[in-house]
C-alpha atoms as a PDB file:
ATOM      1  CA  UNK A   1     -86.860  -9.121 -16.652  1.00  0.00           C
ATOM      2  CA  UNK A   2     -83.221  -8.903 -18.178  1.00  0.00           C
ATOM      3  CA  UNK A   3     -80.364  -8.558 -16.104  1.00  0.00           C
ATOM      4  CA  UNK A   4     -78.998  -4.671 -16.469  1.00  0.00           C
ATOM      5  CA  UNK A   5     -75.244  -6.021 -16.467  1.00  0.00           C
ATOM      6  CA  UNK A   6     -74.659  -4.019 -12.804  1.00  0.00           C
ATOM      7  CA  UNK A   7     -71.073  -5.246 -10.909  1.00  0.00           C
ATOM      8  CA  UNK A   8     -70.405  -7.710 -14.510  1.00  0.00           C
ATOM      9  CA  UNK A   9     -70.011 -11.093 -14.243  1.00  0.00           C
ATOM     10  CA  UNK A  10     -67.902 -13.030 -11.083  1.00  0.00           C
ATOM     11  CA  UNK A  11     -65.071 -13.368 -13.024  1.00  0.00           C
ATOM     12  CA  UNK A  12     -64.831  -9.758 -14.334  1.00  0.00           C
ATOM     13  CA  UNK A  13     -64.814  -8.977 -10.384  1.00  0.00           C
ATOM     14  CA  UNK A  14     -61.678 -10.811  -9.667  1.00  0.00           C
ATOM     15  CA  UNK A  15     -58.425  -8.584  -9.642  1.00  0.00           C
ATOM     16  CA  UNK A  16     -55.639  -9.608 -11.680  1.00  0.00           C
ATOM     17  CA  UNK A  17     -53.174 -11.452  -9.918  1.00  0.00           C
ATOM     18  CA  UNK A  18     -50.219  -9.414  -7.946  1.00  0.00           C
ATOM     19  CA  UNK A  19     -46.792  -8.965  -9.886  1.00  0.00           C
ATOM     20  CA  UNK A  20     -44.101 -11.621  -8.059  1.00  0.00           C
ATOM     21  CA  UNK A  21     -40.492 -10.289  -6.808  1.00  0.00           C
ATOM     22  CA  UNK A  22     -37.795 -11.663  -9.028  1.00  0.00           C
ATOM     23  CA  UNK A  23     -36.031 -12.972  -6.559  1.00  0.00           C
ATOM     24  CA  UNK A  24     -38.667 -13.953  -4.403  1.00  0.00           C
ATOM     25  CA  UNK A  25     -41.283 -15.873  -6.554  1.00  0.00           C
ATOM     26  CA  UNK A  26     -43.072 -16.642  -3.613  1.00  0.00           C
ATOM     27  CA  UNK A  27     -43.821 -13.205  -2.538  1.00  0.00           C
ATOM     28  CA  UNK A  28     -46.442 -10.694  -4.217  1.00  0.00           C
ATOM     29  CA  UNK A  29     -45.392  -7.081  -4.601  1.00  0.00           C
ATOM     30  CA  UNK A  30     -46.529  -3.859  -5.891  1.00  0.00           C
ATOM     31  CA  UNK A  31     -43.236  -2.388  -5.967  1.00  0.00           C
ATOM     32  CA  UNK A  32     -40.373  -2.048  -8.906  1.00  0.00           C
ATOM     33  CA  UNK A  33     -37.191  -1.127  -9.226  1.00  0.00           C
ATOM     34  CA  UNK A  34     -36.992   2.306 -10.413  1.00  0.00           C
ATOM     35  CA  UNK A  35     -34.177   1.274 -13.107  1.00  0.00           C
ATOM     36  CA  UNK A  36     -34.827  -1.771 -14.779  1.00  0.00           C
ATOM     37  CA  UNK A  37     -39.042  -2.109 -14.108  1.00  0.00           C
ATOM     38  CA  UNK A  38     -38.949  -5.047 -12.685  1.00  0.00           C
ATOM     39  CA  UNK A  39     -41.137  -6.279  -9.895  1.00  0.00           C
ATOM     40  CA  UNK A  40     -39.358  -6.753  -6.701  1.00  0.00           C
ATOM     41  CA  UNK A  41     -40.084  -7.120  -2.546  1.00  0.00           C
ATOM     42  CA  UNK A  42     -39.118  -4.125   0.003  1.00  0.00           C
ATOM     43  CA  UNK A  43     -36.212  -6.805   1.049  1.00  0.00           C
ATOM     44  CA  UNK A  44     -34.602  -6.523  -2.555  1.00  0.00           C
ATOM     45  CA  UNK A  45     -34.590  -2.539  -2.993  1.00  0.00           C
ATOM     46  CA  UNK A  46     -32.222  -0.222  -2.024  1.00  0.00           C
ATOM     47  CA  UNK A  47     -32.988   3.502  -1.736  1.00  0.00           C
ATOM     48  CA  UNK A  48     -31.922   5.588  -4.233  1.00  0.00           C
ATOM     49  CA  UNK A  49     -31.305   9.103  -5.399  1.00  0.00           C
ATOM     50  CA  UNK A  50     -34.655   8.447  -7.717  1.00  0.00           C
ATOM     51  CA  UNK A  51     -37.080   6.223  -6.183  1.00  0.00           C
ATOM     52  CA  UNK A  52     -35.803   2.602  -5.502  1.00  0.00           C
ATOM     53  CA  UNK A  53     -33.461  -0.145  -6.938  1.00  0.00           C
ATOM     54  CA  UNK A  54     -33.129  -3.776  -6.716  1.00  0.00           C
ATOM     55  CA  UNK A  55     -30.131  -5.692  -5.443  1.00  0.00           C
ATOM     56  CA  UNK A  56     -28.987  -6.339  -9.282  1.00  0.00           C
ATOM     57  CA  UNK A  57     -28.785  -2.649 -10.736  1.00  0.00           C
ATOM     58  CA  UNK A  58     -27.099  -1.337  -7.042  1.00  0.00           C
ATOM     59  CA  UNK A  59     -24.457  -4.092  -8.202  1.00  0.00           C
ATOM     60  CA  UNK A  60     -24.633  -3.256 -11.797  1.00  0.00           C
ATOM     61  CA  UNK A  61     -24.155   0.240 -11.181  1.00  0.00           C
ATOM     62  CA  UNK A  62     -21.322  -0.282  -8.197  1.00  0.00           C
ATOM     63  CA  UNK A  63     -19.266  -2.251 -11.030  1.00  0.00           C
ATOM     64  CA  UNK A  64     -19.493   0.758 -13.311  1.00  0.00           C
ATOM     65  CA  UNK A  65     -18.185   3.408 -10.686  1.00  0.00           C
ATOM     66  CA  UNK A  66     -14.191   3.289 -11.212  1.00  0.00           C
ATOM     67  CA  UNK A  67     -12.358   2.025  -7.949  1.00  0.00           C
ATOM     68  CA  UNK A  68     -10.253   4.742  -6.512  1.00  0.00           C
ATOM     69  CA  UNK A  69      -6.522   4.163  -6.494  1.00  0.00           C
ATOM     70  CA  UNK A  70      -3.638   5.708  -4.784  1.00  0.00           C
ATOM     71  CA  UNK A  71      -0.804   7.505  -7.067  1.00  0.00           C
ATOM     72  CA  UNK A  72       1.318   3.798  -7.418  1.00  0.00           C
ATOM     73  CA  UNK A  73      -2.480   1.738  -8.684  1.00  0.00           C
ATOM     74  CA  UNK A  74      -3.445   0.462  -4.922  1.00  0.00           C
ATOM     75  CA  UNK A  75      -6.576   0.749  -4.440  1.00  0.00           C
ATOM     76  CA  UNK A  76      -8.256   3.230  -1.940  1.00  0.00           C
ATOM     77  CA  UNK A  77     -10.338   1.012   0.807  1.00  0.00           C
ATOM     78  CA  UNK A  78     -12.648   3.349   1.893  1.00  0.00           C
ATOM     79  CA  UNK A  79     -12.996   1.830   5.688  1.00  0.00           C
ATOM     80  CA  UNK A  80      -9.980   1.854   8.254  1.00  0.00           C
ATOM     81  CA  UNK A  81      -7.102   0.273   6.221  1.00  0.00           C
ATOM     82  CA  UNK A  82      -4.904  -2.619   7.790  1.00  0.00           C
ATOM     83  CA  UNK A  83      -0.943  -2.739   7.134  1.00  0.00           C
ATOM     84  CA  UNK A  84      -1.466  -6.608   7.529  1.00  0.00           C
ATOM     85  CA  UNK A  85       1.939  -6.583   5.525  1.00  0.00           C
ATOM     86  CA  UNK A  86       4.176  -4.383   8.008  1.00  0.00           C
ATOM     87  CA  UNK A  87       2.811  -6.005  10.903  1.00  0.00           C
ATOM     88  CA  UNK A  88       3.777  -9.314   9.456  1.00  0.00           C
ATOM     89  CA  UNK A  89       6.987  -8.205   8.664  1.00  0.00           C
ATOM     90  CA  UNK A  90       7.204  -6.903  12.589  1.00  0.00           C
ATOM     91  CA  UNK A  91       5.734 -10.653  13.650  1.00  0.00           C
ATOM     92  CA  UNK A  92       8.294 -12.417  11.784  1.00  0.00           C
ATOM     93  CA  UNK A  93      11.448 -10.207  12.711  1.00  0.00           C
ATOM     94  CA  UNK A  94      10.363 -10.787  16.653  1.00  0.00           C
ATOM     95  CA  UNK A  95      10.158 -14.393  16.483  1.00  0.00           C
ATOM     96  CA  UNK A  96      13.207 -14.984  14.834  1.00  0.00           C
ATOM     97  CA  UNK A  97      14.588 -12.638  17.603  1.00  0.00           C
ATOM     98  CA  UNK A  98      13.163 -14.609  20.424  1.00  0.00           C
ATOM     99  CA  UNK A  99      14.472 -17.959  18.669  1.00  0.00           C
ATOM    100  CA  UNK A 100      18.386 -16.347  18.932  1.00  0.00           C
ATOM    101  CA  UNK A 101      17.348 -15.033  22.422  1.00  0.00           C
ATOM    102  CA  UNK A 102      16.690 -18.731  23.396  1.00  0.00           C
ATOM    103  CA  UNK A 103      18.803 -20.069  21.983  1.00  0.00           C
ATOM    104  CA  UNK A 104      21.854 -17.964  23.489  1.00  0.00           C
ATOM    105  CA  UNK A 105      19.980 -17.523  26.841  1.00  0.00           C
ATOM    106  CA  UNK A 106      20.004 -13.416  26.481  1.00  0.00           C
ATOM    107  CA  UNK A 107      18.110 -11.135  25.037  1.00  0.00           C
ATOM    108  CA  UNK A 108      21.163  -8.781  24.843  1.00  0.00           C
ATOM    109  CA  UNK A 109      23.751 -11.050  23.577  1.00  0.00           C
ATOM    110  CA  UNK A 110      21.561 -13.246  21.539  1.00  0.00           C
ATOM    111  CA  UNK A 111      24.299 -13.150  18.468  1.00  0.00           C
ATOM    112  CA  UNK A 112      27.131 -14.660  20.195  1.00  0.00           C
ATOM    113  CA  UNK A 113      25.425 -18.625  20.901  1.00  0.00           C
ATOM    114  CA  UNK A 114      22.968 -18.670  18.829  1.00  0.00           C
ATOM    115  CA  UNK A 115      23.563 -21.463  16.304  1.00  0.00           C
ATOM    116  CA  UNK A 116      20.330 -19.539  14.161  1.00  0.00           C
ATOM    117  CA  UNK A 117      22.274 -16.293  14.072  1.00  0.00           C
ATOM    118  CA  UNK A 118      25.474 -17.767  13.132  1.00  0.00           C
ATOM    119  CA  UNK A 119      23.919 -19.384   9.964  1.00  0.00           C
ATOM    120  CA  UNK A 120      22.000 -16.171   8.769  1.00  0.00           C
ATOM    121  CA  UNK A 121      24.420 -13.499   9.791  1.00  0.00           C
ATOM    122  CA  UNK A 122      25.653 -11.719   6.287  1.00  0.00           C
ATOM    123  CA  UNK A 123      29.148 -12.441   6.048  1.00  0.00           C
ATOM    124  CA  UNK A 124      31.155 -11.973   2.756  1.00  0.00           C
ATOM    125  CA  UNK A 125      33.787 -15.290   3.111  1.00  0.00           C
ATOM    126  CA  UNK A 126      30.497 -17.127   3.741  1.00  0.00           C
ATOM    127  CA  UNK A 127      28.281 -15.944   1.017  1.00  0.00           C
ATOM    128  CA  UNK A 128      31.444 -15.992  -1.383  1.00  0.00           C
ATOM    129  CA  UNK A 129      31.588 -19.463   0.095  1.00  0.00           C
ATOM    130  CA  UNK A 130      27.998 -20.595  -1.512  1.00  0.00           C
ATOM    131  CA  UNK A 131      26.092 -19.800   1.538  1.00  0.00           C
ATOM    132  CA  UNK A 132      23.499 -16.913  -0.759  1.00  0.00           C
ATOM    133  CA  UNK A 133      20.698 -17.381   2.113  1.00  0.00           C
ATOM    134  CA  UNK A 134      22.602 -15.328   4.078  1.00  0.00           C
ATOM    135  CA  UNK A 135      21.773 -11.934   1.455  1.00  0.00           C
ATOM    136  CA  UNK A 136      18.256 -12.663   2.753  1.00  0.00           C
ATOM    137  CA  UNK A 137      18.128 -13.910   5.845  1.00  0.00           C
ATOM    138  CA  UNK A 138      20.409 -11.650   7.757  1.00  0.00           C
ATOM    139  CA  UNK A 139      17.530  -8.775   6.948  1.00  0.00           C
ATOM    140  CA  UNK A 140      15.718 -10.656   9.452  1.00  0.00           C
ATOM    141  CA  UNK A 141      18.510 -10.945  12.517  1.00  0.00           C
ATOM    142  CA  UNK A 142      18.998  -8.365  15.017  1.00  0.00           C
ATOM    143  CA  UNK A 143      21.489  -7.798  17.720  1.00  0.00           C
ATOM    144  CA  UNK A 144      19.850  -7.194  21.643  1.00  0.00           C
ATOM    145  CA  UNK A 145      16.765  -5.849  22.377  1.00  0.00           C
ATOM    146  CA  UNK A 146      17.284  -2.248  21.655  1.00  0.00           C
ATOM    147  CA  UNK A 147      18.444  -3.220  17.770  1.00  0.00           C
ATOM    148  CA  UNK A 148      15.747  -4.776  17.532  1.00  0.00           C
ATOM    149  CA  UNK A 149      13.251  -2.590  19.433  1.00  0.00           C
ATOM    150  CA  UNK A 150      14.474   0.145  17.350  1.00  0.00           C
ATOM    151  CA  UNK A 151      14.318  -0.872  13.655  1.00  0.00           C
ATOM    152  CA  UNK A 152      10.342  -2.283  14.543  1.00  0.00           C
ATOM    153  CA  UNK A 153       8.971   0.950  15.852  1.00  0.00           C
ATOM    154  CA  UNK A 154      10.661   2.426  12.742  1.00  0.00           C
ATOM    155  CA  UNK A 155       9.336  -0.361  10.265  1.00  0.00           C
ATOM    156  CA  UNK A 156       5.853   0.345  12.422  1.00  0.00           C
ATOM    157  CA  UNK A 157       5.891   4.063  11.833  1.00  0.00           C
ATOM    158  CA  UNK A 158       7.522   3.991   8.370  1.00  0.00           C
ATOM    159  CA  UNK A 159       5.875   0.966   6.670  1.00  0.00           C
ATOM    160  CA  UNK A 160       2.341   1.657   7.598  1.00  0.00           C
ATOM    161  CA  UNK A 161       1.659   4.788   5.445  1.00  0.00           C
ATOM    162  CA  UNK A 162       4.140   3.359   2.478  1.00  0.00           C
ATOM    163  CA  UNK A 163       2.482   0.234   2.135  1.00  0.00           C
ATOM    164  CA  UNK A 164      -1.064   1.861   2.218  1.00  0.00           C
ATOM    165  CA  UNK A 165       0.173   4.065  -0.721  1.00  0.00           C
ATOM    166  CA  UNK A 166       2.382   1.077  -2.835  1.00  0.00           C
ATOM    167  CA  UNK A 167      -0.281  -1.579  -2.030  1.00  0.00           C
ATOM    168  CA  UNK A 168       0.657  -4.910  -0.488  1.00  0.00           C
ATOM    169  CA  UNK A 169       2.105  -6.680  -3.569  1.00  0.00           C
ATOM    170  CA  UNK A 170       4.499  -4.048  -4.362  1.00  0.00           C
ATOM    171  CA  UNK A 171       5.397  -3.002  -0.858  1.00  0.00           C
ATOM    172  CA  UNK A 172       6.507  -6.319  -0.686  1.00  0.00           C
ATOM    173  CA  UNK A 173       8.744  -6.097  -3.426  1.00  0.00           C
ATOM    174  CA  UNK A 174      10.066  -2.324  -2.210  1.00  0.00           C
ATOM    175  CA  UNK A 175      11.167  -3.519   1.085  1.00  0.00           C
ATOM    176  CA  UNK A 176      12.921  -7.195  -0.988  1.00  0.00           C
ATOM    177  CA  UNK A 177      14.817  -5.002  -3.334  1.00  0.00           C
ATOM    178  CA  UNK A 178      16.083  -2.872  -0.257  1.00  0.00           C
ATOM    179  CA  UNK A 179      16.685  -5.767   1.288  1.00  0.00           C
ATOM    180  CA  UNK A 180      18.924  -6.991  -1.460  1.00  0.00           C
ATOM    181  CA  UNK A 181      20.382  -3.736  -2.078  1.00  0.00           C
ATOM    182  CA  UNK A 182      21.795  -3.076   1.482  1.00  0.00           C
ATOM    183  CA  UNK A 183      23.169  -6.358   1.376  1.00  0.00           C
ATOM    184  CA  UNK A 184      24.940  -5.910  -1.894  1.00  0.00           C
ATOM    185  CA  UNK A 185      26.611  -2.722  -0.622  1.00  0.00           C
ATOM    186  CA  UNK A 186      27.794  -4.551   2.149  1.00  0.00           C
ATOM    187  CA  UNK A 187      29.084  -6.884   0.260  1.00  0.00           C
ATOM    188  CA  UNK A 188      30.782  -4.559  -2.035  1.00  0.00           C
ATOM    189  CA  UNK A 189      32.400  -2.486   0.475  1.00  0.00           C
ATOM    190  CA  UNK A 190      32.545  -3.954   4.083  1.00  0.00           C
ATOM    191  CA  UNK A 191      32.502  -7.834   3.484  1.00  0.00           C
ATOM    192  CA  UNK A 192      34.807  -9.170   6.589  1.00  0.00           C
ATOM    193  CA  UNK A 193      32.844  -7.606   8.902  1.00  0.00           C
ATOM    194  CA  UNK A 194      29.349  -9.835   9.901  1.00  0.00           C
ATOM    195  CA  UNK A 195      26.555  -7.638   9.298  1.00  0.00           C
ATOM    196  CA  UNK A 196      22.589  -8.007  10.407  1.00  0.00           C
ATOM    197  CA  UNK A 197      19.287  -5.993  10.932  1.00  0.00           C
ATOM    198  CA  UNK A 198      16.200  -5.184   8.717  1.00  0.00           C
ATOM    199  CA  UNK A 199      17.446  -1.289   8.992  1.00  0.00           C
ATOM    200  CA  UNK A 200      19.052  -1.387   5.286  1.00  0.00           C
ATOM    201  CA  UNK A 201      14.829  -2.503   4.025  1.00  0.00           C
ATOM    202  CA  UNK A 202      13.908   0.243   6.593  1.00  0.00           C
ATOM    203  CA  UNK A 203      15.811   3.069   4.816  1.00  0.00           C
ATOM    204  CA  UNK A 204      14.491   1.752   1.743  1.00  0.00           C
ATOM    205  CA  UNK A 205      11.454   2.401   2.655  1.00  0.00           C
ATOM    206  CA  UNK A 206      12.447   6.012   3.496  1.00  0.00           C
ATOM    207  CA  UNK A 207      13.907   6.326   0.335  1.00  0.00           C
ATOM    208  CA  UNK A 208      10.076   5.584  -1.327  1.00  0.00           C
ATOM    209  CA  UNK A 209       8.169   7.569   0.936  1.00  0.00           C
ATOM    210  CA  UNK A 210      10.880  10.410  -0.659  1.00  0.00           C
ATOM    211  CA  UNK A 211       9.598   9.618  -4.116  1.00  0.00           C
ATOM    212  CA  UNK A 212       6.034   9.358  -3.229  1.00  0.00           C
ATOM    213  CA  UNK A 213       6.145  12.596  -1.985  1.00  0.00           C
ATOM    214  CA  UNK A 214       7.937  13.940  -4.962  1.00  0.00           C
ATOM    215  CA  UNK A 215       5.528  12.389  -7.497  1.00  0.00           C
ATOM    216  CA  UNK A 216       2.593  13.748  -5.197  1.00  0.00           C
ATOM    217  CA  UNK A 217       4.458  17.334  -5.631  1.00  0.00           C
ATOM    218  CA  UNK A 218       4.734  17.597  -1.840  1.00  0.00           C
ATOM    219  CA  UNK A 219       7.813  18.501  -0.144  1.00  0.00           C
ATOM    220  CA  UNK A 220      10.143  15.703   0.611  1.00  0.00           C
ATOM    221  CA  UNK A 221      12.603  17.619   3.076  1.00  0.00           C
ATOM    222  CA  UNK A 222      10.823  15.924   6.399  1.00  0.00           C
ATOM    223  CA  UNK A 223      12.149  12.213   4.744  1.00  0.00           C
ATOM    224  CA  UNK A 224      15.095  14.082   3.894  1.00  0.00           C
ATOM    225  CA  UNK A 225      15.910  15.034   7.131  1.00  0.00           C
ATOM    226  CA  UNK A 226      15.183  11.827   8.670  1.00  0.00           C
ATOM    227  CA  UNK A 227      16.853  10.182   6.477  1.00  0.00           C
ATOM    228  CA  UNK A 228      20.204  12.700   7.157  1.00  0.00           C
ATOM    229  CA  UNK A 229      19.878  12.245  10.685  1.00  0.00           C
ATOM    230  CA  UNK A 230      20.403   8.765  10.023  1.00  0.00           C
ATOM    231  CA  UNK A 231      23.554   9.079   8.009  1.00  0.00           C
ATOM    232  CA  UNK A 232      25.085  11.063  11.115  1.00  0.00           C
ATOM    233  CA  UNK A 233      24.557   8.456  13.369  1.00  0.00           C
ATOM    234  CA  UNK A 234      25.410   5.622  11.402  1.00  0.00           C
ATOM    235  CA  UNK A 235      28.949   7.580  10.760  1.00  0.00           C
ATOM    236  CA  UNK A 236      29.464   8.866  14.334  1.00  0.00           C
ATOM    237  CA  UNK A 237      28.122   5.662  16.562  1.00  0.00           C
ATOM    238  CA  UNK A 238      30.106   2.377  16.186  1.00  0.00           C
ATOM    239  CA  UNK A 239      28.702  -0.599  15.231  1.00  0.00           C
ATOM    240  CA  UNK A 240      26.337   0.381  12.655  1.00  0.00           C
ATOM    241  CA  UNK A 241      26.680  -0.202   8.750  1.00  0.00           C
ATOM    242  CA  UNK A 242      26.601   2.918   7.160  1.00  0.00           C
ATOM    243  CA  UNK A 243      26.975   1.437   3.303  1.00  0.00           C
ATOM    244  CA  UNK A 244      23.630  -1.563   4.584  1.00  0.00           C
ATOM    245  CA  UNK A 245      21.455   1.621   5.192  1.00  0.00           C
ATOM    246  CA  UNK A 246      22.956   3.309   2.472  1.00  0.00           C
ATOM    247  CA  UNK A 247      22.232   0.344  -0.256  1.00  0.00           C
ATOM    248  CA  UNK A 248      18.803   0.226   1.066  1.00  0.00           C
ATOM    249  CA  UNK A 249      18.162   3.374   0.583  1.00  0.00           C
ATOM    250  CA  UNK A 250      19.255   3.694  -2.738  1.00  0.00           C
ATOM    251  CA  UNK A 251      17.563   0.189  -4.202  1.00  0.00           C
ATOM    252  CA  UNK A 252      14.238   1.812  -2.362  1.00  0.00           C
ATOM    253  CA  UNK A 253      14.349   4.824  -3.751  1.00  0.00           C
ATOM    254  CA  UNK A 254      14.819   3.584  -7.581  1.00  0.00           C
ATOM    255  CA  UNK A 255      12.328   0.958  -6.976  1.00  0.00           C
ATOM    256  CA  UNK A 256       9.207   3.137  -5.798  1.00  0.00           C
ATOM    257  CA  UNK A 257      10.964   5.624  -9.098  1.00  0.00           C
ATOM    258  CA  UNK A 258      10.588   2.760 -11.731  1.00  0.00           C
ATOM    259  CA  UNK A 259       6.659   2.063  -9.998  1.00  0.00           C
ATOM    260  CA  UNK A 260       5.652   5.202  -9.972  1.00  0.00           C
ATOM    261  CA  UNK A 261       7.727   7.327 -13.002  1.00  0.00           C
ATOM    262  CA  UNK A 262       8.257   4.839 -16.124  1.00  0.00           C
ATOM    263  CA  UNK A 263       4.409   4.102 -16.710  1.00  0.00           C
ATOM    264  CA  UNK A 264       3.958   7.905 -17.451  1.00  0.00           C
ATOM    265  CA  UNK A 265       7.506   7.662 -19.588  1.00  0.00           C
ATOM    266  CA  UNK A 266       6.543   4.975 -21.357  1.00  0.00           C
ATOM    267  CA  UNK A 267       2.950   6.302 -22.105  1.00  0.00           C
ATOM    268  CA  UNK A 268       0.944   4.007 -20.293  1.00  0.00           C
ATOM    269  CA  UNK A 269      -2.876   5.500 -20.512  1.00  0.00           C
ATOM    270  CA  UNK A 270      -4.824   3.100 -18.706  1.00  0.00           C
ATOM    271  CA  UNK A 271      -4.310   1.189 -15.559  1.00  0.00           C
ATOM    272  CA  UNK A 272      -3.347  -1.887 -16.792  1.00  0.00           C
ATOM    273  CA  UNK A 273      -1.015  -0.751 -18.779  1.00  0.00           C
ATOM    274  CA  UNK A 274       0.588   0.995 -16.492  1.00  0.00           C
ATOM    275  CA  UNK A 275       0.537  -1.341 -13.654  1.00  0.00           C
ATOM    276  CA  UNK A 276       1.821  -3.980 -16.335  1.00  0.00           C
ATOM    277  CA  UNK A 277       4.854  -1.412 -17.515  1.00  0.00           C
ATOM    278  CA  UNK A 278       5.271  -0.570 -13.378  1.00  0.00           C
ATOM    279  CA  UNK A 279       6.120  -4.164 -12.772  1.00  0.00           C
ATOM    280  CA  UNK A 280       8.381  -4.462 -15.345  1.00  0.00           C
ATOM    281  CA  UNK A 281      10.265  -1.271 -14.564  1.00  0.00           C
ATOM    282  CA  UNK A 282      10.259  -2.563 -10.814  1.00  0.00           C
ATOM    283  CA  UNK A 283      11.842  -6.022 -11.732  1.00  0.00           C
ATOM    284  CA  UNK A 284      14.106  -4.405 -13.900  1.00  0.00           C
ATOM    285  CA  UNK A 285      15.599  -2.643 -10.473  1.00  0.00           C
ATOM    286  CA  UNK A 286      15.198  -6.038  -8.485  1.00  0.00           C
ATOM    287  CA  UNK A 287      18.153  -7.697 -11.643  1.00  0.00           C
ATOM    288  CA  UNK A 288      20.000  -5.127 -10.921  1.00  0.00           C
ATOM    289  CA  UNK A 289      20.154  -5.241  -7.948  1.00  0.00           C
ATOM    290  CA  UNK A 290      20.717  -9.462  -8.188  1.00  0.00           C
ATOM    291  CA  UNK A 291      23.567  -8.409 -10.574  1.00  0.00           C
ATOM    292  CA  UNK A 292      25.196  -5.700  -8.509  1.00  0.00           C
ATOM    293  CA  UNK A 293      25.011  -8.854  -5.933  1.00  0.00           C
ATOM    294  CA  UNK A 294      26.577 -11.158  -7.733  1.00  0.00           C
ATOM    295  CA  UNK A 295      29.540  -9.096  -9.131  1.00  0.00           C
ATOM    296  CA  UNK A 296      30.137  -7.958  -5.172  1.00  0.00           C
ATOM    297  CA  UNK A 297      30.256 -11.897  -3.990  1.00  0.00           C
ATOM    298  CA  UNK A 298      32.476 -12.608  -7.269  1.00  0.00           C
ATOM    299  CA  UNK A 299      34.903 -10.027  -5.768  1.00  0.00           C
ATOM    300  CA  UNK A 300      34.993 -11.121  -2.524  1.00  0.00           C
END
């Protein structure tokens, strides 16, 4: 009798073997990635709109989607962003505080026998004297609690939401050039008298949240009327430089202007570009501000 061929030989019987995940050799799938074909385990797919995708076109495709970026080129961080920046900025202001406090044994007099504070303090006969530190350093010097106490909830409140719009990197340089610009005024027009507190960066701050809410095209006038209650009581309370809050504020404000204006004035049209002509517009502001320094110390 001949064989009627029923069921084929063993070897026709045998499946084919099972398609291996890519990234998993050793495991045996019957599942693909919807995008690029390829074979790959449930651990290596990712739902999607269509069907599923592996690991590689989720990343592929996540690299394609343009990052979101605030109106100055930061980008947008989608969780619960940190102002790791301001709070630094609060962290090193207190120490240096509590060094002067120990060292004069009061938290209220701390500027009178503290060797720290008499080194930093900004005083025009020293600076004229070679001591240029002191443009810097007496940002960081405050006089009794309630100075200081003051200027950090303001840097707290202020800082957060301006940093979170500038990013970290220019923030930083914002709050320098204020810095330097409230010291410069100072030096310009109130040498002889010592001079110290982070409140001439803090009003440059103010001065950028002004502009960022200009270039946004929202109404400035709640900055602006900060900002004038300031004035008033830096011109009716004793004590407080009126021309280091007013340098700040200026250098701020044309700092955030040259970051956020001259890229569309110089025709920047794509990110880099503009964050490339931004940075040169804003360190155009921060040698001016180094010259406007240096002419005040040269007529001291």
């Amino acid at each position: 009798m001949t064989n009627p061929g029923w069921g084929g030989t063993a070897s026709e019987g045998t499946p084919p073997p099972q398609p291996r995940c890519v990234h998993h050799p050793d495991r045996p799938t019957a599942l693909s990635c919807t995008r690029c074909g390829r074979p790959a385990c449930p651990d290596c797919l990712c739902a999607a709109s269509v069907g599923h995708q592996c690991v590689d076109c989720v990343a592929a495709g996540q690299r394609d989607v343009p990052q979101a970026r605030t109106v100055a080129g930061a980008p947008v961080r989608t969780q619960l962003p940190t102002p790791l920046l301001t709070y630094v900025l609060i962290a090193v202001n207190v120490l240096i505080f509590a060094v002067t406090a120990v060292q004069s044994r009061s938290v209220m007099d701390n500027h009178i026998a503290s060797p720290l504070f008499l080194d930093w303090v900004l005083w025009g006969p020293a600076v004229a004297a070679g001591e240029f530190s002191r443009i810097v350093t007496s940002g960081f010097l405050h006089i009794g609690l309630m100075h200081l106490a003051v200027n950090m909830f303001a840097l707290y409140v202020i800082g957060r939401d301006t940093e979170m719009v500038l990013g970290r990197a220019r923030y930083l340089a914002v709050y320098v050039i204020a810095l330097l610009g409230g010291s410069a005024s100072v030096l310009m027009l109130d040498p002889l008298i010592p001079t110290a507190g982070a409140s001439g960066a803090i009003f440059g701050l103010l001065g950028a949240q002004a502009v960022i809410l200009l270039r946004l095209k929202r109404s400035p006038m709640p900055v602006l009327a900060v900002i004038a209650i300031n004035v008033i009581i830096s011109v009716t309370i004793p004590g407080i430089s009126l021309w280091g809050h007013m340098g700040g504020l200026v250098a701020g404000a044309a700092a955030t202007a040259a970051l956020l204006y001259v890229p569309g004035a110089v025709g920047a049209r794509d990110r880099k570009s503009a964050g490339t002509a931004g940075w040169f517009a804003l360190g155009g502001v921060g040698l001016l501000t180094l010259v406007v320094t240096a002419a005040a110390v040269a007529a001291i």
